[in-house]
N, C-alpha and C. Protein backbone atom coordinates (compact mmCIF):
# COMPACT_ATOMS: atom_id res chain seq x y z
N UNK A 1 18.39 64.36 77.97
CA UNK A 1 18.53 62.92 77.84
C UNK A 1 19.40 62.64 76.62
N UNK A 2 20.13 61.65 76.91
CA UNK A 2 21.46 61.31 75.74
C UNK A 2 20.14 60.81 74.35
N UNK A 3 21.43 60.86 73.20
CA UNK A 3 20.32 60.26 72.49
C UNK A 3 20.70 58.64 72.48
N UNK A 4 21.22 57.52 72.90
CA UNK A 4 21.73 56.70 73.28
C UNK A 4 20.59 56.12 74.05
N UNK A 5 20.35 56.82 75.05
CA UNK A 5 19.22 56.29 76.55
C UNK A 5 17.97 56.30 75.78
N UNK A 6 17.50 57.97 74.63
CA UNK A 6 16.30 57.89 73.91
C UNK A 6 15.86 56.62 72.69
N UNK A 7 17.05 56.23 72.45
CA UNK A 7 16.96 55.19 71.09
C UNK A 7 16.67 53.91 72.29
N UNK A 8 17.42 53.43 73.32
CA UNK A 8 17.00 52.17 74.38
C UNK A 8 15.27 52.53 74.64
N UNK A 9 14.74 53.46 75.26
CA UNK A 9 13.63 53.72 75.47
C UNK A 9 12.66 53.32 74.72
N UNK A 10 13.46 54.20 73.39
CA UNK A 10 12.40 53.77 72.15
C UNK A 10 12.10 52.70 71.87
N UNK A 11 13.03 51.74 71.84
CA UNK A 11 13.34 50.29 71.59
C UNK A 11 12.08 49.62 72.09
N UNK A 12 12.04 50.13 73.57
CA UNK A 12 11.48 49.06 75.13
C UNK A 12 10.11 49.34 74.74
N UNK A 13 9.81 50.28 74.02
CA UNK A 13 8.42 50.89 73.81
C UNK A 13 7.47 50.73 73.18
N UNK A 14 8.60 50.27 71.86
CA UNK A 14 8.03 49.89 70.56
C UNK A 14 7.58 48.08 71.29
N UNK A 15 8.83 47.23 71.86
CA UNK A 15 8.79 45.95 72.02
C UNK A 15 7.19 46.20 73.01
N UNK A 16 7.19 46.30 73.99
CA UNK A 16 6.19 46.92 74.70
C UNK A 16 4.56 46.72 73.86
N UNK A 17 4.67 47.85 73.01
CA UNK A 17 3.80 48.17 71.97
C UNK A 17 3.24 46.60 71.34
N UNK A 18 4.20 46.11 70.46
CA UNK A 18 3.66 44.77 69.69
C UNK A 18 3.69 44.07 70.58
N UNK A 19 4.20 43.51 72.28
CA UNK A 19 3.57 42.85 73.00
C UNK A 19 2.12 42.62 72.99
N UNK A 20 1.84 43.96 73.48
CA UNK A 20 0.49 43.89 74.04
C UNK A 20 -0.31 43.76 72.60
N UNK A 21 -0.34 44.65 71.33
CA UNK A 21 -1.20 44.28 69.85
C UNK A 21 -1.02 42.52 69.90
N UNK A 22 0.23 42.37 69.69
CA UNK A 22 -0.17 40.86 69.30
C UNK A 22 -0.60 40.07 70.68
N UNK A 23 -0.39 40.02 71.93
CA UNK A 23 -1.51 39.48 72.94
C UNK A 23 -3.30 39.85 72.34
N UNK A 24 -3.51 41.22 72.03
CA UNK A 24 -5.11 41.32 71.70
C UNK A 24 -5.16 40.80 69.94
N UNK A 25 -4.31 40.47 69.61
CA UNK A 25 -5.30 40.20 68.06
C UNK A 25 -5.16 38.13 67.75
N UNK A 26 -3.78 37.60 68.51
CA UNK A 26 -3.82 36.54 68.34
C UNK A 26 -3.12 35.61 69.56
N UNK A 27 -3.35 34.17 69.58
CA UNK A 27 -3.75 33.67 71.09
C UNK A 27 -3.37 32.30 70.54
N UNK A 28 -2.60 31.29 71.06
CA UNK A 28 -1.99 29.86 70.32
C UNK A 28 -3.20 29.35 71.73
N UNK A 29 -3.32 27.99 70.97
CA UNK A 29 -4.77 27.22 71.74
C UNK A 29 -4.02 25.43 71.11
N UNK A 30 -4.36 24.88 72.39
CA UNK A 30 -4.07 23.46 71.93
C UNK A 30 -5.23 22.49 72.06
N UNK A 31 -5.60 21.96 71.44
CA UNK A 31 -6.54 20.60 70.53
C UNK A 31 -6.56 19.67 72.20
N UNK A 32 -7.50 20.07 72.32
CA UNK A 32 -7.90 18.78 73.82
C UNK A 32 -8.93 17.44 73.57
N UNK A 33 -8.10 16.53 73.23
CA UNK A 33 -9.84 15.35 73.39
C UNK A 33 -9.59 15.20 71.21
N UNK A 34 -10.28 14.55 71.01
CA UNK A 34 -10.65 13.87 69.71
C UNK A 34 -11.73 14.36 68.65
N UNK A 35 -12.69 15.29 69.56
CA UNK A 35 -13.98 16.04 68.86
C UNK A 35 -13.72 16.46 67.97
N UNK A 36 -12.92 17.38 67.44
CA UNK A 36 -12.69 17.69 65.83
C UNK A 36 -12.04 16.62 65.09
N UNK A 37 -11.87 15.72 65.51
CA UNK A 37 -10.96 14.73 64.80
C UNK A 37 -12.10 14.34 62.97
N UNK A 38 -11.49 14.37 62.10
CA UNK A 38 -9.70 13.85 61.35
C UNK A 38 -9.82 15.59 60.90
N UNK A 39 -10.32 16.55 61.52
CA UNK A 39 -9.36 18.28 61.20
C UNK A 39 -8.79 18.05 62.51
N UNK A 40 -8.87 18.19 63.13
CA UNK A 40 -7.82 18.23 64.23
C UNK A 40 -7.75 17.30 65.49
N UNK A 41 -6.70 16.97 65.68
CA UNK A 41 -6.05 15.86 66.24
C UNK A 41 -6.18 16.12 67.59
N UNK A 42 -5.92 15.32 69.35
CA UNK A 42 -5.72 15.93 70.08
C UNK A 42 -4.12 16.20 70.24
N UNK A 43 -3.55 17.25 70.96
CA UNK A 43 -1.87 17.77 71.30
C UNK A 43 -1.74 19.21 70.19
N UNK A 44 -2.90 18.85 69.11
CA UNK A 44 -2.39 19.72 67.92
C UNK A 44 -2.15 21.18 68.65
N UNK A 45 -1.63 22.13 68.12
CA UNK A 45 -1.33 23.58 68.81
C UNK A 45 -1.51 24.43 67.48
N UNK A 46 -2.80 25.19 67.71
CA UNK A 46 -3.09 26.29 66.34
C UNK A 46 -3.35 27.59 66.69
N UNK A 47 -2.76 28.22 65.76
CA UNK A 47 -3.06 29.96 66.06
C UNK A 47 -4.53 30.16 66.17
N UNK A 48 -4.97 31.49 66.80
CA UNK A 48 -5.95 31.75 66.70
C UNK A 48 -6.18 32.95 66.53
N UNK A 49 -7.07 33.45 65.32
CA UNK A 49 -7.46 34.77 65.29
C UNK A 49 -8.74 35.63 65.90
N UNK A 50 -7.95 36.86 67.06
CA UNK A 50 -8.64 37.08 67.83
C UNK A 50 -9.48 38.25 67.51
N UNK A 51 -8.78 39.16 66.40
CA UNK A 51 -9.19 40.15 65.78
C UNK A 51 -10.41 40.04 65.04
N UNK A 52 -10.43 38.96 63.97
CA UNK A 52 -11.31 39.20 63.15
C UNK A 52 -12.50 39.40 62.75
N UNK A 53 -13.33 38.74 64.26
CA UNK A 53 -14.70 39.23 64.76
C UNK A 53 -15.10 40.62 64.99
N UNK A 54 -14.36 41.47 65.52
CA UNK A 54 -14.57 42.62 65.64
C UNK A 54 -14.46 43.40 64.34
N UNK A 55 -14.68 43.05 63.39
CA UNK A 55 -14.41 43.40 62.02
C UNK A 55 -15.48 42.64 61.51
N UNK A 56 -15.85 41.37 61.34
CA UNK A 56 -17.14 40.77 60.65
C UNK A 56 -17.66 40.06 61.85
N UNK A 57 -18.75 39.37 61.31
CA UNK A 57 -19.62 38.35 62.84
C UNK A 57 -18.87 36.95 61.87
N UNK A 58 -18.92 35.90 62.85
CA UNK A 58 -18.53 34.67 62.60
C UNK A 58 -19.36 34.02 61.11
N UNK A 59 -18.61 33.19 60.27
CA UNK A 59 -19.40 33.01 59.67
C UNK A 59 -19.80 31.50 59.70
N UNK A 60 -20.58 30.69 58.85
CA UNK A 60 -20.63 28.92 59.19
C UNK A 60 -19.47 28.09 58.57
N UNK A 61 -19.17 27.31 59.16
CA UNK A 61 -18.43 26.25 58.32
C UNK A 61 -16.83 26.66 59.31
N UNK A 62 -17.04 28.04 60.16
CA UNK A 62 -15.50 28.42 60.46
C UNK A 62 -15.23 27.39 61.69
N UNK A 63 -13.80 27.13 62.03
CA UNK A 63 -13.70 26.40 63.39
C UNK A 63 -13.00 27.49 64.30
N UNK A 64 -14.22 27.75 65.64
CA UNK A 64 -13.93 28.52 66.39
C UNK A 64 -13.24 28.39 67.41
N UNK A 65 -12.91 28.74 68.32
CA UNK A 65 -12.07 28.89 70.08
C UNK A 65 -13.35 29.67 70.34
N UNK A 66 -13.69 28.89 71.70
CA UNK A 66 -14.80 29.55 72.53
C UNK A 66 -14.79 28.90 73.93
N UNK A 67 -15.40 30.34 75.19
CA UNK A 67 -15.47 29.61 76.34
C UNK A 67 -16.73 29.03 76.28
N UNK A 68 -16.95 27.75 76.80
CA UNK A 68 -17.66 26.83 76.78
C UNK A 68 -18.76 27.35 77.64
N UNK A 69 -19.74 26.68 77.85
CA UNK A 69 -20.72 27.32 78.53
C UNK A 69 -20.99 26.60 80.43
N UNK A 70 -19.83 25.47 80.43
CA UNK A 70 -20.24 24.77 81.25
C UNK A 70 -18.83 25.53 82.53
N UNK A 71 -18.72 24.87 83.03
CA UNK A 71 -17.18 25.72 84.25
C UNK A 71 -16.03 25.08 83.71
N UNK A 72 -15.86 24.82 82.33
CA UNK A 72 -14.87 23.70 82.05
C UNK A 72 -13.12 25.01 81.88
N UNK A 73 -11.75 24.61 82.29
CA UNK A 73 -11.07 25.51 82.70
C UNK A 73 -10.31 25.58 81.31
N UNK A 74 -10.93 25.13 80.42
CA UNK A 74 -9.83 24.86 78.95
C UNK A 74 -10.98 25.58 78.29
N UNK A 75 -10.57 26.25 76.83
CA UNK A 75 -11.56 26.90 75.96
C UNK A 75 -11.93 25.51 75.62
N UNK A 76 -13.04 25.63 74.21
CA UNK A 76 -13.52 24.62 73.54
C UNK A 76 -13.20 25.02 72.02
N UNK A 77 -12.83 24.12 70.91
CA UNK A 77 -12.62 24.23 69.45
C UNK A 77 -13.92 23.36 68.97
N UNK A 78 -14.21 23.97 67.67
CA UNK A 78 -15.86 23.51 67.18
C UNK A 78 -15.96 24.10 65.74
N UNK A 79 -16.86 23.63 65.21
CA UNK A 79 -16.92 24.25 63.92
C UNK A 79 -18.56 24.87 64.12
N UNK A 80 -18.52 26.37 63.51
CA UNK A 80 -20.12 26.82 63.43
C UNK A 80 -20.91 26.17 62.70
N UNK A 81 -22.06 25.77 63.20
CA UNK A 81 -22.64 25.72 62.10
C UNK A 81 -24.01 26.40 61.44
N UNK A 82 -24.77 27.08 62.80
CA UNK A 82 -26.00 27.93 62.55
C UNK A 82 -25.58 29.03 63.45
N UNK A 83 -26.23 30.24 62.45
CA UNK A 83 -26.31 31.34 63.06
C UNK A 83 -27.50 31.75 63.32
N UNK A 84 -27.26 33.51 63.94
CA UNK A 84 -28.34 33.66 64.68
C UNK A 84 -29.86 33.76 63.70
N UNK A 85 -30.91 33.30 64.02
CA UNK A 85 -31.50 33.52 62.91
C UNK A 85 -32.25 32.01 62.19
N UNK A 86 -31.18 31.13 62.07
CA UNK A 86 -31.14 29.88 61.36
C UNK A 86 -31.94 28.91 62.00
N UNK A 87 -32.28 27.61 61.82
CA UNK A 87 -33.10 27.06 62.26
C UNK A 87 -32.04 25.24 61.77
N UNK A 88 -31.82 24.80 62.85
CA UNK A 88 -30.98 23.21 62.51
C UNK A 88 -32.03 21.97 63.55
N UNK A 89 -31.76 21.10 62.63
CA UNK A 89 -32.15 19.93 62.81
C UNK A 89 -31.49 18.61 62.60
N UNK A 90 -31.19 17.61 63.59
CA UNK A 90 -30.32 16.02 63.22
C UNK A 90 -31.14 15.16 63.24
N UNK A 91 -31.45 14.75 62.21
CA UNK A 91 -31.79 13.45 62.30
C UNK A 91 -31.31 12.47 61.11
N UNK A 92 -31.85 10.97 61.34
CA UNK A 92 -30.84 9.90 60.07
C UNK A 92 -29.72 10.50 59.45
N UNK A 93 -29.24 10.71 60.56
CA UNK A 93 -27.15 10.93 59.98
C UNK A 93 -27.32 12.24 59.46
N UNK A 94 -28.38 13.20 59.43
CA UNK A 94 -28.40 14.83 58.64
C UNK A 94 -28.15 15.69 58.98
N UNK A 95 -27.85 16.28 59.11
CA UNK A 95 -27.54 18.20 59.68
C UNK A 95 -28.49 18.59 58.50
N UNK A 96 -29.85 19.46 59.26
CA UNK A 96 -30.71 20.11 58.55
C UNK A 96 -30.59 21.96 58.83
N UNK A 97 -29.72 22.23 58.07
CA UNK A 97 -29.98 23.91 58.10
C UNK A 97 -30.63 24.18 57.36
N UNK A 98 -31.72 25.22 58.09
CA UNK A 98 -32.99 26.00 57.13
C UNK A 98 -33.65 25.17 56.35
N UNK A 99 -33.83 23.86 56.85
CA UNK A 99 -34.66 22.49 56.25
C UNK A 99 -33.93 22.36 54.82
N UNK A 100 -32.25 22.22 54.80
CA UNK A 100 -31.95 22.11 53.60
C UNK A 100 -30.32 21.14 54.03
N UNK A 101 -30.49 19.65 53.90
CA UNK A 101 -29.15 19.00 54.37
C UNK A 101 -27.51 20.08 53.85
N UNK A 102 -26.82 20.08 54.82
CA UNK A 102 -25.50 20.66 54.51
C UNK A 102 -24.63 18.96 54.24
N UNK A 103 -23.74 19.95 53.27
CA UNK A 103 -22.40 18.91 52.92
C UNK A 103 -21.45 19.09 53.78
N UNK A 104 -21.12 17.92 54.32
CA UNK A 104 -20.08 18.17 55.36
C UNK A 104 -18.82 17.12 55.54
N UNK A 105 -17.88 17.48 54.19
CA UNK A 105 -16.65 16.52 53.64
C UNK A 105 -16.02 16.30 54.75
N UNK A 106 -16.18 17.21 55.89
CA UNK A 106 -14.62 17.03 56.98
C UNK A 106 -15.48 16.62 58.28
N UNK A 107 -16.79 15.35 58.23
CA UNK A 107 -16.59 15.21 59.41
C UNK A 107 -16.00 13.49 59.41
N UNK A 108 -16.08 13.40 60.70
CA UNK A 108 -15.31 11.74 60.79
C UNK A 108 -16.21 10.64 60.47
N UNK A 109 -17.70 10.58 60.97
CA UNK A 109 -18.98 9.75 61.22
C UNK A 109 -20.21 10.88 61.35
N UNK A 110 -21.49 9.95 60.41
CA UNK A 110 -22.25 10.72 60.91
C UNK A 110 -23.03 10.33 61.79
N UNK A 111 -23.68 11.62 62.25
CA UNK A 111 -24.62 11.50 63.56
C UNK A 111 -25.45 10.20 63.80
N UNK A 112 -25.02 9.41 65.20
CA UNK A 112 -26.50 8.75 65.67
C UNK A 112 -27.62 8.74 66.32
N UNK A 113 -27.21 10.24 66.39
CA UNK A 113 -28.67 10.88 67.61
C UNK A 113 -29.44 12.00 66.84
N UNK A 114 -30.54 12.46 67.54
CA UNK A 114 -31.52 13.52 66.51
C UNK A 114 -31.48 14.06 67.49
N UNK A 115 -31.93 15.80 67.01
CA UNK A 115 -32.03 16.31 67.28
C UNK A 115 -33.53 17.45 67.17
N UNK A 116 -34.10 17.72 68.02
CA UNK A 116 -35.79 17.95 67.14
C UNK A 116 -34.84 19.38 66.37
N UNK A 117 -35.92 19.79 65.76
CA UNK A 117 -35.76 21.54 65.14
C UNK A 117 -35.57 22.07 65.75
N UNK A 118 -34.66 23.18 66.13
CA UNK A 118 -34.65 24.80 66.69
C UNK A 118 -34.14 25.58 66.50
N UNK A 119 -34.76 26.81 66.66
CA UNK A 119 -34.34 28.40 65.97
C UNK A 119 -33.05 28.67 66.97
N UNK A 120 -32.27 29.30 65.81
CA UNK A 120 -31.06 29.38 66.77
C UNK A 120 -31.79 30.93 67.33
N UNK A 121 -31.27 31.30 69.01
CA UNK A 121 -31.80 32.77 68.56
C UNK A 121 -30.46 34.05 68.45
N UNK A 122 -30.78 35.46 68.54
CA UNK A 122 -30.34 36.49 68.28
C UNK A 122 -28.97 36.35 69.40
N UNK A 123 -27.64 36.90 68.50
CA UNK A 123 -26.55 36.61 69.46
C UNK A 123 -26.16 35.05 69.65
N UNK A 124 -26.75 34.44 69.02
CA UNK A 124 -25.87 32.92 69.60
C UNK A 124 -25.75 32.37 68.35
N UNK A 125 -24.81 31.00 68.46
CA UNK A 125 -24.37 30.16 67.47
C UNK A 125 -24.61 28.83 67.82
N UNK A 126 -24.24 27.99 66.88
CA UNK A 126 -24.92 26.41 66.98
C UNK A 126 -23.34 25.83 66.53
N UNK A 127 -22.72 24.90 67.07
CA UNK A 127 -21.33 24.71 66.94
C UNK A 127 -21.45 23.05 67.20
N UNK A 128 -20.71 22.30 66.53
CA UNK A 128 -20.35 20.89 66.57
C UNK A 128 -19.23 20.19 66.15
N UNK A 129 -18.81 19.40 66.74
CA UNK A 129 -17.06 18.78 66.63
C UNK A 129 -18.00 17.91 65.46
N UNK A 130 -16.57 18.10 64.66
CA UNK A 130 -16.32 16.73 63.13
C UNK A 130 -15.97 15.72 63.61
N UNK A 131 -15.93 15.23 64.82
CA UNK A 131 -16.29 13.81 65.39
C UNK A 131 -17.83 14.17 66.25
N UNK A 132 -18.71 13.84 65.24
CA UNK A 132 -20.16 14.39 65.82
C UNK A 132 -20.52 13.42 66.73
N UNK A 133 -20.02 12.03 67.12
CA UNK A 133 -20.79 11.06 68.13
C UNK A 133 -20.11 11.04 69.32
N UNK A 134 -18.50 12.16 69.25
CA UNK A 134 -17.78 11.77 70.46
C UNK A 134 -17.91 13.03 70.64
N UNK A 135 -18.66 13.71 70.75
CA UNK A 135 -18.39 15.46 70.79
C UNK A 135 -19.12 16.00 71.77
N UNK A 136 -18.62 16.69 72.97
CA UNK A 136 -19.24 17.84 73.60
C UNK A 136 -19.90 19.35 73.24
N UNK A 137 -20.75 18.95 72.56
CA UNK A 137 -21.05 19.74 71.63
C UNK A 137 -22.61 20.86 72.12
N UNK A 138 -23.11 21.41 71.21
CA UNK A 138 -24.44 22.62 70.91
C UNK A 138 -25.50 21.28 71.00
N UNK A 139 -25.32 20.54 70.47
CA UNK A 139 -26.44 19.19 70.08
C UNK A 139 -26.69 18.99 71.58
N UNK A 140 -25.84 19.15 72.83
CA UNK A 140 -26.18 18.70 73.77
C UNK A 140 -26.74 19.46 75.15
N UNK A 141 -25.78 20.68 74.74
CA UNK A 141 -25.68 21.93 75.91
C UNK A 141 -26.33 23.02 75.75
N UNK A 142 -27.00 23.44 73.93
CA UNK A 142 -27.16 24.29 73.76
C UNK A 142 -26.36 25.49 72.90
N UNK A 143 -26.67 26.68 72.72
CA UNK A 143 -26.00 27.08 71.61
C UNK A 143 -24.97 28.09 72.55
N UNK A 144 -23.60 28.37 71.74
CA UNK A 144 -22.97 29.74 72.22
C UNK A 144 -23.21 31.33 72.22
N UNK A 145 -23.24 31.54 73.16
CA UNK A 145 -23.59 33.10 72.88
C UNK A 145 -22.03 33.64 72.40
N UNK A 146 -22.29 35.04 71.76
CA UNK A 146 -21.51 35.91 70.74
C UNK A 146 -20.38 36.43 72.02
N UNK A 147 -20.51 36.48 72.98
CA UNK A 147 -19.35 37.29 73.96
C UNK A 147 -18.78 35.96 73.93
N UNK A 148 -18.88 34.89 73.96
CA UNK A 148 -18.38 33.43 74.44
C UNK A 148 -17.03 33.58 73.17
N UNK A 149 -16.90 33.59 72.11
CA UNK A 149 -16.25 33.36 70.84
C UNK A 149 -14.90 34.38 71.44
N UNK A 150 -13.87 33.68 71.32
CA UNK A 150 -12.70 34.40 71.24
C UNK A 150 -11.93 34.22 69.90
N UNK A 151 -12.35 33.48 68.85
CA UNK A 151 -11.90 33.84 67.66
C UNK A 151 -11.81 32.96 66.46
N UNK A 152 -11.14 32.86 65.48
CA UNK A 152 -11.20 31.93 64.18
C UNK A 152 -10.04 31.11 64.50
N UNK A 153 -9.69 29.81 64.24
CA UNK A 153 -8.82 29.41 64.02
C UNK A 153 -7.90 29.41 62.99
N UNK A 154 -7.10 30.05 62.90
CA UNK A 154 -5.82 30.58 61.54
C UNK A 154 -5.47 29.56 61.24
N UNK A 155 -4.93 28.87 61.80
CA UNK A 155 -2.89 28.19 61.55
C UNK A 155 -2.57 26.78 62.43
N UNK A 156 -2.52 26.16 61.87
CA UNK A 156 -1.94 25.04 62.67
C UNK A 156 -0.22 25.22 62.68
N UNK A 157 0.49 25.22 64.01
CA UNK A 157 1.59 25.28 64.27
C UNK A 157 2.18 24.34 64.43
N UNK A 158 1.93 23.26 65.47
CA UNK A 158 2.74 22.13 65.65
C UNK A 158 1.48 20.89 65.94
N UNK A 159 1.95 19.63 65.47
CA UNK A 159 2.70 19.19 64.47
C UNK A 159 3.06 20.07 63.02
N UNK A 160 3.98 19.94 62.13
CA UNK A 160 3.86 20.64 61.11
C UNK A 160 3.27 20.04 60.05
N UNK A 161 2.45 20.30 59.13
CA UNK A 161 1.65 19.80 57.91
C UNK A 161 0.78 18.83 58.34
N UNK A 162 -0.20 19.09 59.34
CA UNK A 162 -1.03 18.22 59.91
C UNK A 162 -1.96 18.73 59.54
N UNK A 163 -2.80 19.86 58.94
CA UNK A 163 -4.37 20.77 58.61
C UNK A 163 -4.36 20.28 57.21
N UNK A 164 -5.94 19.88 57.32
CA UNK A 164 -6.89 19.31 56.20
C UNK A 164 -6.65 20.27 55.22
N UNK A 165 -6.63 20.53 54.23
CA UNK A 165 -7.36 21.80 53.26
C UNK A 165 -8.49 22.25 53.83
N UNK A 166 -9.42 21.48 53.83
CA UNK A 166 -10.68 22.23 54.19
C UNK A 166 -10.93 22.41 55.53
N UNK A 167 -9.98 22.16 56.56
CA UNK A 167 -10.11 22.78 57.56
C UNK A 167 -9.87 24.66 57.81
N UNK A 168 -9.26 24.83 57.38
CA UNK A 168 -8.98 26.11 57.07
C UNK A 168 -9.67 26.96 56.09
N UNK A 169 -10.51 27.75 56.67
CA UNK A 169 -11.30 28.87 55.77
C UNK A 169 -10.97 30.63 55.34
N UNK A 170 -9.94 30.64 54.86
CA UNK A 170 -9.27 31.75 54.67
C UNK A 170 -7.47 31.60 54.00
């Protein structure tokens, strides 16, 4: 084989190669609906990191990409907020984790509905849009299980300079 044809090969191989790595580690996702609103807008288009779970478990406060639990044909974006283990409660406008109110600078309104107490259990998460009264949310459906999570949200791409500070945890 020429070395001409071996250097093209190589080329196709390598391109090949970071195809498929960057298909498994990161995944662009676009903002459907108003539920995260004022972190994220609907049209917005943000990276997503697909890797980083397989390296740590999710942590709270992150905004995830997850398949939803219902037949809906779009992922869902959400912010965690209890893990497995934890115990949350809504009531008078509160988010009660581990019977201890969380601060929560980035949502839009707070809650007008309660929620009684419950243990999140083993393998699942408790997730809610920062528009908590317009949100298809854990408050309603229940919590996500851990295979459901396809990853962290990195990067807002387009619009440009549209992400909160504190939307972004990393």
């Amino acid at each position: 084989m020429n070395s001409q044809l071996r250097q093209v090969l190589a080329i196709v191989l390598i391109a090949i190669g970071v195809f498929f790595l960057s298909r498994a580690t990161v995944q662009s996702s676009v903002v459907l609906g108003s539920s995260m609103e004022p972190s994220f807008e609907d049209g917005q288009r943000l990276m997503v990191n697909k890797a980083v779970y397989h390296f740590r478990d999710p942590q709270r406060g992150e905004v995830i990409i997850f398949q939803p639990p219902s037949e809906s044909r779009h992922d869902f974006i959400k912010r965690l907020i209890a893990l497995p283990g934890d115990t949350i409660e809504i009531k008078e406008g509160t988010v009660y984790l581990n019977g201890q109110t969380i601060d929560e600078p980035y949502i839009k309104e707070y809650p007008t509905y309660t929620m009684e107490m419950k243990e999140i259990p083993e393998g699942e998460y408790f997730v809610l849009g920062d528009n908590r009264n317009h949100s298809n949310d854990s408050h309603s459906w229940g919590t996500v299980p851990r295979e459901n999570i396809i990853g962290k949200v990195w990067l807002s791409i387009w619009p440009p300079g549209t992400i909160p500070s504190y939307a972004l945890l990393d």
